[in-house]
C-alpha atoms as a PDB file:
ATOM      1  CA  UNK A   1      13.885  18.997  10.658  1.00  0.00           C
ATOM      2  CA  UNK A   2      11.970  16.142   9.274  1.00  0.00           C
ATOM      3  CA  UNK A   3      13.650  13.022   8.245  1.00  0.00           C
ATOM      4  CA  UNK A   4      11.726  11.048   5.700  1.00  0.00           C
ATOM      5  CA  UNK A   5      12.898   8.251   3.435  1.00  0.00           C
ATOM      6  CA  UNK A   6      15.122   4.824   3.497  1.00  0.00           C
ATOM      7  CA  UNK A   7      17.805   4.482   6.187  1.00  0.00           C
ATOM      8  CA  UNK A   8      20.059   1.338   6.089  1.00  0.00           C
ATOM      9  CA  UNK A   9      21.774   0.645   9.519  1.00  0.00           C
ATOM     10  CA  UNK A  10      24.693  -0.754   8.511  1.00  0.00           C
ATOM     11  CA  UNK A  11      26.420  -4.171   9.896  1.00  0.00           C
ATOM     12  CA  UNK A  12      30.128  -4.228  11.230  1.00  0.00           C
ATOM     13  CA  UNK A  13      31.954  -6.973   8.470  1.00  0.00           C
ATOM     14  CA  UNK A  14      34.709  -8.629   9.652  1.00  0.00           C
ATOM     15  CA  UNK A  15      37.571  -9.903   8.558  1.00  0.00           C
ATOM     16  CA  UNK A  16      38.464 -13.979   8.931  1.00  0.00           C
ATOM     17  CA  UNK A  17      41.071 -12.187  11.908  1.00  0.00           C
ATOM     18  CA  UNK A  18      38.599 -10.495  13.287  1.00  0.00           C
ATOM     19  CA  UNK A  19      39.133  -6.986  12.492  1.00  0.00           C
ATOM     20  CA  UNK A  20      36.450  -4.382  11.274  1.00  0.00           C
ATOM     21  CA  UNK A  21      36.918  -4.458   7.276  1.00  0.00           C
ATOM     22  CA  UNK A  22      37.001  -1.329   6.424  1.00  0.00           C
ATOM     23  CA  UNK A  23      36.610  -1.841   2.285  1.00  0.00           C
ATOM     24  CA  UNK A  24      33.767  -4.194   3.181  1.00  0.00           C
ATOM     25  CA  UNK A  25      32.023  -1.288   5.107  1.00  0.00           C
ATOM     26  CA  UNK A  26      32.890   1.215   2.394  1.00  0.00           C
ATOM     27  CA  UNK A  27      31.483  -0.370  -0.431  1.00  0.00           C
ATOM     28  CA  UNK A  28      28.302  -1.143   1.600  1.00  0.00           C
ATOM     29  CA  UNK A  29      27.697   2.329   2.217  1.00  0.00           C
ATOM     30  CA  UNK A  30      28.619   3.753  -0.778  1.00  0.00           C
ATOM     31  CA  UNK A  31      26.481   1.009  -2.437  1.00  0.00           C
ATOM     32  CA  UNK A  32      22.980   1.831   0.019  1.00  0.00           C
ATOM     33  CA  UNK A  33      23.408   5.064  -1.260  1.00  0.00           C
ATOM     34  CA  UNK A  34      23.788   4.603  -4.285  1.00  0.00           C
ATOM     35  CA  UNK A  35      20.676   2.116  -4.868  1.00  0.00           C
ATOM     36  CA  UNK A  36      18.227   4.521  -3.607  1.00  0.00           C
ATOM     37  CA  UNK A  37      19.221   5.112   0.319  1.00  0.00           C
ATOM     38  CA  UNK A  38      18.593   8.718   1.330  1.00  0.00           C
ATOM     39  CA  UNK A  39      20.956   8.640   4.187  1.00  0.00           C
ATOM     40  CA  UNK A  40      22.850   5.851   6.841  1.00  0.00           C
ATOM     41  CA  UNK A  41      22.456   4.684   9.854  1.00  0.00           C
ATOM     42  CA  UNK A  42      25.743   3.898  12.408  1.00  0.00           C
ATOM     43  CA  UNK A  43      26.514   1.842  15.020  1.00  0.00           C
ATOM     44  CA  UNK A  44      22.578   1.155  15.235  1.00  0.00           C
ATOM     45  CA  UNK A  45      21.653  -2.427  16.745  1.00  0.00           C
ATOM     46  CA  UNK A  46      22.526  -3.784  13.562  1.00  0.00           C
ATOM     47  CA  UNK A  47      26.133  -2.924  13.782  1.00  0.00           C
ATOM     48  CA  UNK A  48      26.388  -4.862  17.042  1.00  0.00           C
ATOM     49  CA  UNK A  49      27.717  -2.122  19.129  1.00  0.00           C
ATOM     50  CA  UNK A  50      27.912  -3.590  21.930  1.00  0.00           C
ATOM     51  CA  UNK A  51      30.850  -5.872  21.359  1.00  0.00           C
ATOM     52  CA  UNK A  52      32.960  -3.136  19.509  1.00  0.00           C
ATOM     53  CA  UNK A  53      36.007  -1.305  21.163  1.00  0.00           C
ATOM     54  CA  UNK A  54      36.221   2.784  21.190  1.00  0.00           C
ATOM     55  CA  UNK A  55      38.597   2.227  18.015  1.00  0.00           C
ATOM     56  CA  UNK A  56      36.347  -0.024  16.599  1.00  0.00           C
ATOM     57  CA  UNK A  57      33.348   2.592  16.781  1.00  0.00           C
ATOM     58  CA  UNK A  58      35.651   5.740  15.521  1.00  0.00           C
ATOM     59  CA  UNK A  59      36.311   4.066  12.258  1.00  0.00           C
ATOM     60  CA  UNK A  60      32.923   3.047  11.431  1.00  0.00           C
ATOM     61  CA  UNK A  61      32.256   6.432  12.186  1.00  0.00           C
ATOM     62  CA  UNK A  62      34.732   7.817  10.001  1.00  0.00           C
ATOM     63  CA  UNK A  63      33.930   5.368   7.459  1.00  0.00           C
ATOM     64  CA  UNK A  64      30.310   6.306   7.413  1.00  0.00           C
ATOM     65  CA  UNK A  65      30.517  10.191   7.386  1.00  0.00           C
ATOM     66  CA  UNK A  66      32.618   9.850   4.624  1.00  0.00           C
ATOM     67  CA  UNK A  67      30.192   8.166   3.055  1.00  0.00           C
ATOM     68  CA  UNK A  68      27.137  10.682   3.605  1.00  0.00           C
ATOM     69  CA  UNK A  69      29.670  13.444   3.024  1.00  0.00           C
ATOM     70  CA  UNK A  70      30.439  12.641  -0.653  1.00  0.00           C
ATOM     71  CA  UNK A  71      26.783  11.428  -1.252  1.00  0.00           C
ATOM     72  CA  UNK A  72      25.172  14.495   0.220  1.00  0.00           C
ATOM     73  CA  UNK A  73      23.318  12.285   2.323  1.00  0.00           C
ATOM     74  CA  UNK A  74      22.130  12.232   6.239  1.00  0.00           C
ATOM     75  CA  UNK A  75      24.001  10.679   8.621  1.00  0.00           C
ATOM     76  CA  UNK A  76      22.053   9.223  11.879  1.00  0.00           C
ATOM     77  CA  UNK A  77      24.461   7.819  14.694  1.00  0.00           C
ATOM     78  CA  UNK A  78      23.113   4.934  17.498  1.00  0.00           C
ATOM     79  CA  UNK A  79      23.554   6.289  21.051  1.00  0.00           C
ATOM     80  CA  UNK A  80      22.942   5.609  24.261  1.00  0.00           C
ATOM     81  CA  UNK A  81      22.386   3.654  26.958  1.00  0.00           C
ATOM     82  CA  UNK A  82      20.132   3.587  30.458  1.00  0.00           C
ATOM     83  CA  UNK A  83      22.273   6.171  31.894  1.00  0.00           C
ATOM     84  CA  UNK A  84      21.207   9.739  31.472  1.00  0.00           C
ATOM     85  CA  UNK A  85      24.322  11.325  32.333  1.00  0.00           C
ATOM     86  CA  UNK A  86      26.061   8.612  30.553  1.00  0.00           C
ATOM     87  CA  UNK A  87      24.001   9.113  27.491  1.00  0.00           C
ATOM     88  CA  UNK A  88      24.677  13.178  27.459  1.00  0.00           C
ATOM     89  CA  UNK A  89      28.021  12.856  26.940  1.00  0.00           C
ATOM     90  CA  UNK A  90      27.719  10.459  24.123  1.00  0.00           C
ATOM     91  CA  UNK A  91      26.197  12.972  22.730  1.00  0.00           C
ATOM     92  CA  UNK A  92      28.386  16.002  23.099  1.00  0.00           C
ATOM     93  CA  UNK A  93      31.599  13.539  21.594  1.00  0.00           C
ATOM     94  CA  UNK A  94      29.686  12.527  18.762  1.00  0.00           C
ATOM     95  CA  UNK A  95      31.161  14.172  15.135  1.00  0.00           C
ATOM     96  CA  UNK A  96      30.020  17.397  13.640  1.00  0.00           C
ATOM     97  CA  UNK A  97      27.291  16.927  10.400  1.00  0.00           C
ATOM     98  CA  UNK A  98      25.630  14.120  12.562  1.00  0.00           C
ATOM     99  CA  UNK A  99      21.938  14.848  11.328  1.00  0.00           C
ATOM    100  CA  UNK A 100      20.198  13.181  14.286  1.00  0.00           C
ATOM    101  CA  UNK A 101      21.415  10.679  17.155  1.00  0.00           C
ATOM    102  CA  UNK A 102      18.870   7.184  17.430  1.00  0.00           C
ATOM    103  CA  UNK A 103      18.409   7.097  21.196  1.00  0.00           C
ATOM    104  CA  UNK A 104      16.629   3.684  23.018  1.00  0.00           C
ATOM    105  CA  UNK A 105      14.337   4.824  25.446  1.00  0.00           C
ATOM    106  CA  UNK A 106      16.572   3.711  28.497  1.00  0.00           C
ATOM    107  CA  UNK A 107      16.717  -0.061  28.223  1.00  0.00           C
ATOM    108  CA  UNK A 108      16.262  -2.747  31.585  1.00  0.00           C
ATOM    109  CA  UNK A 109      15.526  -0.004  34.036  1.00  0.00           C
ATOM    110  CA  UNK A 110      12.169   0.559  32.896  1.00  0.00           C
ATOM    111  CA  UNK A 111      11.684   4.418  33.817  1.00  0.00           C
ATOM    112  CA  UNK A 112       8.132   5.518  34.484  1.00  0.00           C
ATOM    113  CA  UNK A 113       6.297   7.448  31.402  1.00  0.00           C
ATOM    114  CA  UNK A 114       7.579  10.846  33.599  1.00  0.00           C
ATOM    115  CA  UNK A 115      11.463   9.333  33.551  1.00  0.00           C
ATOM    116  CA  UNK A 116      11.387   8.595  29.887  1.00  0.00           C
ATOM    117  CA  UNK A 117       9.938  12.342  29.227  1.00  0.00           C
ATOM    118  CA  UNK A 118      12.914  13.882  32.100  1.00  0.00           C
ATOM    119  CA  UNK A 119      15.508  11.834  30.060  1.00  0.00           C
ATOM    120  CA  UNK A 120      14.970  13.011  26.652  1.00  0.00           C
ATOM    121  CA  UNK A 121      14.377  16.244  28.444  1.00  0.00           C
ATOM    122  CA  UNK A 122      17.817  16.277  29.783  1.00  0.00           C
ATOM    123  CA  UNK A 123      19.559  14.856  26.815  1.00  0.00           C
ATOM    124  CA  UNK A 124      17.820  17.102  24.104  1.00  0.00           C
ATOM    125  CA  UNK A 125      20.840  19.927  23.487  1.00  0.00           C
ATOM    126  CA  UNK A 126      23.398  18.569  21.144  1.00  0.00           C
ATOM    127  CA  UNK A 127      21.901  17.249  18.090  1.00  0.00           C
ATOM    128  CA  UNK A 128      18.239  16.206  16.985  1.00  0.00           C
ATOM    129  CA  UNK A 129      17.140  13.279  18.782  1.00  0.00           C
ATOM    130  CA  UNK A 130      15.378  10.261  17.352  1.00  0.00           C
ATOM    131  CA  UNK A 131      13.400   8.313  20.011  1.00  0.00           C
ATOM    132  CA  UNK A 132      14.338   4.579  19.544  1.00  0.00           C
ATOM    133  CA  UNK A 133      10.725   2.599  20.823  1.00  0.00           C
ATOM    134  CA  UNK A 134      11.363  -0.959  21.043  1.00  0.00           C
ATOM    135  CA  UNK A 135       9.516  -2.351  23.717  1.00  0.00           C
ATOM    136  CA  UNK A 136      11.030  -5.866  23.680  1.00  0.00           C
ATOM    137  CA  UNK A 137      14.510  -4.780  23.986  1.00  0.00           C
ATOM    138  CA  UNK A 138      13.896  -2.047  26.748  1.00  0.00           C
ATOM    139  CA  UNK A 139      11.265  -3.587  28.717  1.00  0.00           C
ATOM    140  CA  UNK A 140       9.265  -0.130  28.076  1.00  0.00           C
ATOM    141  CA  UNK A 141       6.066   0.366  26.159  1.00  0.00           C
ATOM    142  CA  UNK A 142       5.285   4.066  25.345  1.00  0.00           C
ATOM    143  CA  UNK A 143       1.469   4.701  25.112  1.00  0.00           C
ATOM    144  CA  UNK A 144       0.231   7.170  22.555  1.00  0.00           C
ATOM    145  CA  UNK A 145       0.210  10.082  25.762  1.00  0.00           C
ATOM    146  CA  UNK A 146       3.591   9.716  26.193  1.00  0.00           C
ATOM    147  CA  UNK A 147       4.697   9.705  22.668  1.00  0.00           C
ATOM    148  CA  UNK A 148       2.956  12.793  22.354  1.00  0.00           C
ATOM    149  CA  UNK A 149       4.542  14.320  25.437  1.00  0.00           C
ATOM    150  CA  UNK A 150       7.842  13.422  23.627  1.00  0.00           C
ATOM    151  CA  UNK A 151       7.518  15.035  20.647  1.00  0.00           C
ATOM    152  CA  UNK A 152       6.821  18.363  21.995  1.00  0.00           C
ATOM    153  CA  UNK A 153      10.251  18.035  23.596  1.00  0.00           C
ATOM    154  CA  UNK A 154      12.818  20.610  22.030  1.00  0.00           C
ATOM    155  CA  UNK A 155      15.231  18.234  20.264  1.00  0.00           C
ATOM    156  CA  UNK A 156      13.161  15.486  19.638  1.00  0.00           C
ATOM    157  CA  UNK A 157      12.546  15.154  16.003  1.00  0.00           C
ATOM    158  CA  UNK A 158      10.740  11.589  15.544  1.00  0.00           C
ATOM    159  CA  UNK A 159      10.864   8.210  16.512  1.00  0.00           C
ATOM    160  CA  UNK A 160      11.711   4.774  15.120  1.00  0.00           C
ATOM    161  CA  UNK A 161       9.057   2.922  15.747  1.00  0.00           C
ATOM    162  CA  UNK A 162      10.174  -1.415  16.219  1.00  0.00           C
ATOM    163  CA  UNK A 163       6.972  -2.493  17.481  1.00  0.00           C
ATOM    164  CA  UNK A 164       6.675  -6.169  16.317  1.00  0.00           C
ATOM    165  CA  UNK A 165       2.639  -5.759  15.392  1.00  0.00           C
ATOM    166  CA  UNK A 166       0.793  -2.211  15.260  1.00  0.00           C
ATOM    167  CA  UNK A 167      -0.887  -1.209  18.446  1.00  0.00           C
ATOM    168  CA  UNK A 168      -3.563   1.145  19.280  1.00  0.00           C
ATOM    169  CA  UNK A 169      -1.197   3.404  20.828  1.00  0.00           C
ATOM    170  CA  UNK A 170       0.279   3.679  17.171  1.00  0.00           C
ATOM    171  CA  UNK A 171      -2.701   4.001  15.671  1.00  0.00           C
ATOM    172  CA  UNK A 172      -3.794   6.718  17.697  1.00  0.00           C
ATOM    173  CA  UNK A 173      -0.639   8.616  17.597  1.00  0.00           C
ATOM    174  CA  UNK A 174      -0.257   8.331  13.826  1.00  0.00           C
ATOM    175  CA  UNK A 175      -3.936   9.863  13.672  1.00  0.00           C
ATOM    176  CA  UNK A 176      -2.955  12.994  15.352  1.00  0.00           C
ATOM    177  CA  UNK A 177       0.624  12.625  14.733  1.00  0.00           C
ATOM    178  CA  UNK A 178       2.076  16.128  14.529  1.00  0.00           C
ATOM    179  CA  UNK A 179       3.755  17.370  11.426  1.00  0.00           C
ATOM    180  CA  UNK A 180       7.101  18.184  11.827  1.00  0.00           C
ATOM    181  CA  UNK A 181       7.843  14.730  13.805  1.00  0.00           C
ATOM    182  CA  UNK A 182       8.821  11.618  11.686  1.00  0.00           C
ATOM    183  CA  UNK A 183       7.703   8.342  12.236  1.00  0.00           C
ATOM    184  CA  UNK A 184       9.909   5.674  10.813  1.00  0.00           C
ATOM    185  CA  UNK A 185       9.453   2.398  10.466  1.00  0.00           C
ATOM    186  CA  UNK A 186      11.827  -0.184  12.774  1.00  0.00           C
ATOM    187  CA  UNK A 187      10.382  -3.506  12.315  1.00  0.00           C
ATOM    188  CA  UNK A 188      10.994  -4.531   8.963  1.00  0.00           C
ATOM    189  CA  UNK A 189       7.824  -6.836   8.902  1.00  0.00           C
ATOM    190  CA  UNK A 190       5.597  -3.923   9.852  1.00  0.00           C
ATOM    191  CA  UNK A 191       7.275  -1.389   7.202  1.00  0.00           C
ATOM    192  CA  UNK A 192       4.023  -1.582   5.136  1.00  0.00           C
ATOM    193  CA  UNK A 193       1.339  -1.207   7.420  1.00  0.00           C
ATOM    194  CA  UNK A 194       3.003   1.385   9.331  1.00  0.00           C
ATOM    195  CA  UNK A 195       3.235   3.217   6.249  1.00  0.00           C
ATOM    196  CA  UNK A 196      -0.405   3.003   5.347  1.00  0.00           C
ATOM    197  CA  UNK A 197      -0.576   4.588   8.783  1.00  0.00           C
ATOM    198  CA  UNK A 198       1.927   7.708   7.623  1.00  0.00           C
ATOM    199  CA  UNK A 199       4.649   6.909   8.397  1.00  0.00           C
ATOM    200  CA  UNK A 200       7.531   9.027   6.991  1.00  0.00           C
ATOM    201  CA  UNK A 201      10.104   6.125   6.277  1.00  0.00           C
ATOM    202  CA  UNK A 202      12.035   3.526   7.667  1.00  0.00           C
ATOM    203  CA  UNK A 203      15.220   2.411   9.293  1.00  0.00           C
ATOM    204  CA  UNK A 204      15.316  -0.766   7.758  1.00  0.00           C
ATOM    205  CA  UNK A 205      18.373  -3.673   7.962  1.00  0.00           C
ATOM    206  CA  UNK A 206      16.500  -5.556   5.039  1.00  0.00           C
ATOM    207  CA  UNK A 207      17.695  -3.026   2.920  1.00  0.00           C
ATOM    208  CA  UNK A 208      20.864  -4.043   3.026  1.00  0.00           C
ATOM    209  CA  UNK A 209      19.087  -5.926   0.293  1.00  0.00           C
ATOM    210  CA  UNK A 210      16.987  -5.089  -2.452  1.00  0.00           C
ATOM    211  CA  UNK A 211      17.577  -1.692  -1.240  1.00  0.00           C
ATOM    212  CA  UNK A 212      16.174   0.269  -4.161  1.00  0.00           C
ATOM    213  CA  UNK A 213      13.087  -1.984  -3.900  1.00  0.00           C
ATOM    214  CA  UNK A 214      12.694  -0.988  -0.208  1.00  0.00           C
ATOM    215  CA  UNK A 215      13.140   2.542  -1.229  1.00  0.00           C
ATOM    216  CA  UNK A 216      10.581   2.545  -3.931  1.00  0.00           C
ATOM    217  CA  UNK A 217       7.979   1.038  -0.991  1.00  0.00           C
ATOM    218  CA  UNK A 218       8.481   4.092   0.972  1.00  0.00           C
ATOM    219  CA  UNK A 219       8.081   6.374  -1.983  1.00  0.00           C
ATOM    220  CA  UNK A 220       4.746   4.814  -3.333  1.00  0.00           C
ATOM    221  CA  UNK A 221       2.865   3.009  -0.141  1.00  0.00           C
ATOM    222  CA  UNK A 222       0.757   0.105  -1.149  1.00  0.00           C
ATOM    223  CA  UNK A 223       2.974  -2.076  -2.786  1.00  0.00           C
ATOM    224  CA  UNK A 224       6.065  -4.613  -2.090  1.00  0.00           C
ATOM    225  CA  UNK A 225       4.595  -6.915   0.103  1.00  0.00           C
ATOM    226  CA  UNK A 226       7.177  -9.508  -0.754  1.00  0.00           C
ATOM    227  CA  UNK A 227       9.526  -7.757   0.752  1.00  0.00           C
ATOM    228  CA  UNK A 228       7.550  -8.210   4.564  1.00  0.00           C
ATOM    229  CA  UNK A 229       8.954 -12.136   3.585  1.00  0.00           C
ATOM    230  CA  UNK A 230      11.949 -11.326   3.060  1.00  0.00           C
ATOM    231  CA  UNK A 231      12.750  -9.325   6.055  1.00  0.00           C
ATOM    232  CA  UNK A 232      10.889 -12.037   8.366  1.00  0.00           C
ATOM    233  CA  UNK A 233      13.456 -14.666   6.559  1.00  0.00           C
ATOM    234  CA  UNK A 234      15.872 -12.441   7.308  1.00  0.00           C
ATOM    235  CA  UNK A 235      15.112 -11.917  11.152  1.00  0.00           C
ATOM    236  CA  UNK A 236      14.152 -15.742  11.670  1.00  0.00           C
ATOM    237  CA  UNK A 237      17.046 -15.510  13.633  1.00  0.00           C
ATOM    238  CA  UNK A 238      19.046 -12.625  15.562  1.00  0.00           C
ATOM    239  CA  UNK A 239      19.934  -9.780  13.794  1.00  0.00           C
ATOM    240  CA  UNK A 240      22.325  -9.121  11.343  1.00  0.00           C
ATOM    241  CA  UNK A 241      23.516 -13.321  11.092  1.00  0.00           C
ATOM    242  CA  UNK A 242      20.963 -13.821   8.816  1.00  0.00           C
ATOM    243  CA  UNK A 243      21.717 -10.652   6.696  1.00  0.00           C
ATOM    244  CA  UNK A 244      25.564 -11.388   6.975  1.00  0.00           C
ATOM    245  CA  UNK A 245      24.868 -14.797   5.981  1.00  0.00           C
ATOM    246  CA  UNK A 246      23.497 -13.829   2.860  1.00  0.00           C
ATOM    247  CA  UNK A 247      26.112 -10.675   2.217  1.00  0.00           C
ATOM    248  CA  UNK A 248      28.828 -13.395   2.657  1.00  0.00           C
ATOM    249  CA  UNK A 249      27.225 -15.731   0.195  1.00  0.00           C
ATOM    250  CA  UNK A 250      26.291 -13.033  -2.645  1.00  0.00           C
ATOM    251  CA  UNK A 251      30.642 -11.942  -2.212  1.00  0.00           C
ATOM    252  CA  UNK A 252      29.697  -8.448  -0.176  1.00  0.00           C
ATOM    253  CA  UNK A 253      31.812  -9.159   2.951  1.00  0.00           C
ATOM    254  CA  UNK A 254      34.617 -12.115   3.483  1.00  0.00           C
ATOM    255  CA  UNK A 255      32.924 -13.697   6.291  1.00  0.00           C
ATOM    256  CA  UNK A 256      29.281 -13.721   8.020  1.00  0.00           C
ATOM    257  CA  UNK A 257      30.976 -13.891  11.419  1.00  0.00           C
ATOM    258  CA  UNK A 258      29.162 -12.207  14.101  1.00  0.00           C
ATOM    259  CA  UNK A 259      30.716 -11.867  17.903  1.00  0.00           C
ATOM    260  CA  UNK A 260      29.332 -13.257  20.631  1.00  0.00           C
ATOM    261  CA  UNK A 261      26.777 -13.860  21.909  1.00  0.00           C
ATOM    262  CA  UNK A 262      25.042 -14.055  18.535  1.00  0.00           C
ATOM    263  CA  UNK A 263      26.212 -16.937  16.733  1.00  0.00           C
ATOM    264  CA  UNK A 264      25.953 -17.557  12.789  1.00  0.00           C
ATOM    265  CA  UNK A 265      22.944 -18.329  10.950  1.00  0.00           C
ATOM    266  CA  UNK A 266      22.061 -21.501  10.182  1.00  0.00           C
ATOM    267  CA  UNK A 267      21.873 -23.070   6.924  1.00  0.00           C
ATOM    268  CA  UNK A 268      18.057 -23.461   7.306  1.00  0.00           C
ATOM    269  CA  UNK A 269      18.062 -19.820   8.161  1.00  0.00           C
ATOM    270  CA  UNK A 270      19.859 -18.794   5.104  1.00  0.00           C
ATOM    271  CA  UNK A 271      18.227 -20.985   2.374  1.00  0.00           C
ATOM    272  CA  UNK A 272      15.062 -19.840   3.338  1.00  0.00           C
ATOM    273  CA  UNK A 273      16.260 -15.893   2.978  1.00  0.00           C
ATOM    274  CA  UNK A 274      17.845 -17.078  -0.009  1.00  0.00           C
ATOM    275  CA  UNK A 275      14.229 -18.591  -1.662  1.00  0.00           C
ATOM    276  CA  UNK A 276      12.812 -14.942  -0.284  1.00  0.00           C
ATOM    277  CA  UNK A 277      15.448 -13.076  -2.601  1.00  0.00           C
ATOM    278  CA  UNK A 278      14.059 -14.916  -5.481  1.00  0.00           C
ATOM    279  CA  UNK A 279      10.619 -13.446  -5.065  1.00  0.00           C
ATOM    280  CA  UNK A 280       9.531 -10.829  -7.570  1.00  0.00           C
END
């Protein structure tokens, strides 16, 4: 398979009690789709994982296929962790119809070029497997070699590539980059110049906004360079306070609360996304 196009990773709203809000999260995805999305991401980074219980998780889950389901459209599914074994069975509970899992090359323990290649190897026999590179969150850069190596694993079906700048190891994997393995963009700031580079999409938490804008970027490369602003606006600080911020302020979701150990945005933070919005 080949996965090409706009994927929003969708935040976790929450109520003023603190629950998941369940209409918030349905009109969101119903609305990404609808504006030009070709398919969702859940319980990415974006959705802040990490401080959600198992009941939590199942009905974004639920929420989210049903989504995809009535909009014909791809679901992709956040997984794992820095345990291979651990990881595996994530994998084998998550739901039928997933169209790939978004896996983070094993984050803190900082596996040699040969572990990250044995891992995927190991995990690669439930559903496709997207290759989550972020370097600054796992401690683990991948070199062009390595991505290469990866990609020829049976399973693995691209990468999302969150590099903060564009590196010669992406620039010499995108020159040779094989067909049938998608490349999609996971820095928001770099969605343009990774796209020059062929890239076949993105997974993109600006698109929460202007999401039919983003989507025409990644359909006709070249143009939409406003929108690099408003993504950095809306990652001046940690991911998704600024976004929520602005969801809350535009009526989307009843709060911007995010749990801790990310606090809210700041009102600096969100007038300056809010003077991005306004660009053409």
């Amino acid at each position: 398979m080949t996965l090409t196009g706009l994927f929003v990773p969708l935040i976790t709203p929450f109520t003023e009690d603190d629950h998941v809000d369940t209409a918030a999260l349905t009109a969101l995805a119903h609305n990404a789709l609808t504006a030009g999305a070709t398919g969702l991401l859940a319980l990415g980074t974006t959705a802040e994982p990490a401080t959600l219980t198992p009941r939590e998780r199942a009905t974004i889950l639920a929420i989210c296929q049903e989504a995809a389901t009535e909009h014909h459209a791809p679901l992709l599914i956040g997984a794992g962790t820095n345990s291979t074994r651990a990881t595996a069975q994530a994998l084998k509970d998550l739901p039928e119809g997933t169209a790939a899992a978004l896996v983070p090359v094993p984050p803190f323990t900082r596996p040699s070029p040969a572990g990250v290649i044995a891992h995927f190897q190991a995990i690669a026999c439930h559903v496709p497997l997207i290759v989550y590179n972020v370097p600054h969150r796992t401690g683990t850069t991948l070199t062009a070699e390595t991505l290469h190596r990866l990609a020829s694993v049976p399973g693995v079906v691209g990468t999302k590539n969150s590099l903060v700048a564009i590196d010669t190891d992406t620039v010499a994997f995108m020159a040779a980059k094989p067909a049938d393995f998608s490349v999609l963009a996971g820095d928001d700031v770099m969605l343009a110049p990774l796209l020059a580079l062929g890239a076949d999409g993105g997974i993109l938490a600006s698109a929460h906004l202007r999401t039919s804008d983003f989507a025409d970027l990644i359909a006709r490369p070249g143009r939409g360079h406003h929108l690099a602003t408003l993504s950095a606006a809306l990652f001046a600080e940690p991911n998704p306070a600024v976004i929520k911020a602005v969801l809350h302020e535009r009526g989307e979701i009843a709060t911007p609360a995010v749990r801790l150990p990310l606090l809210p945005a700041s009102d600096t933070a969100l007038a300056r996304a809010r003077s991005a919005l306004a660009l053409p």
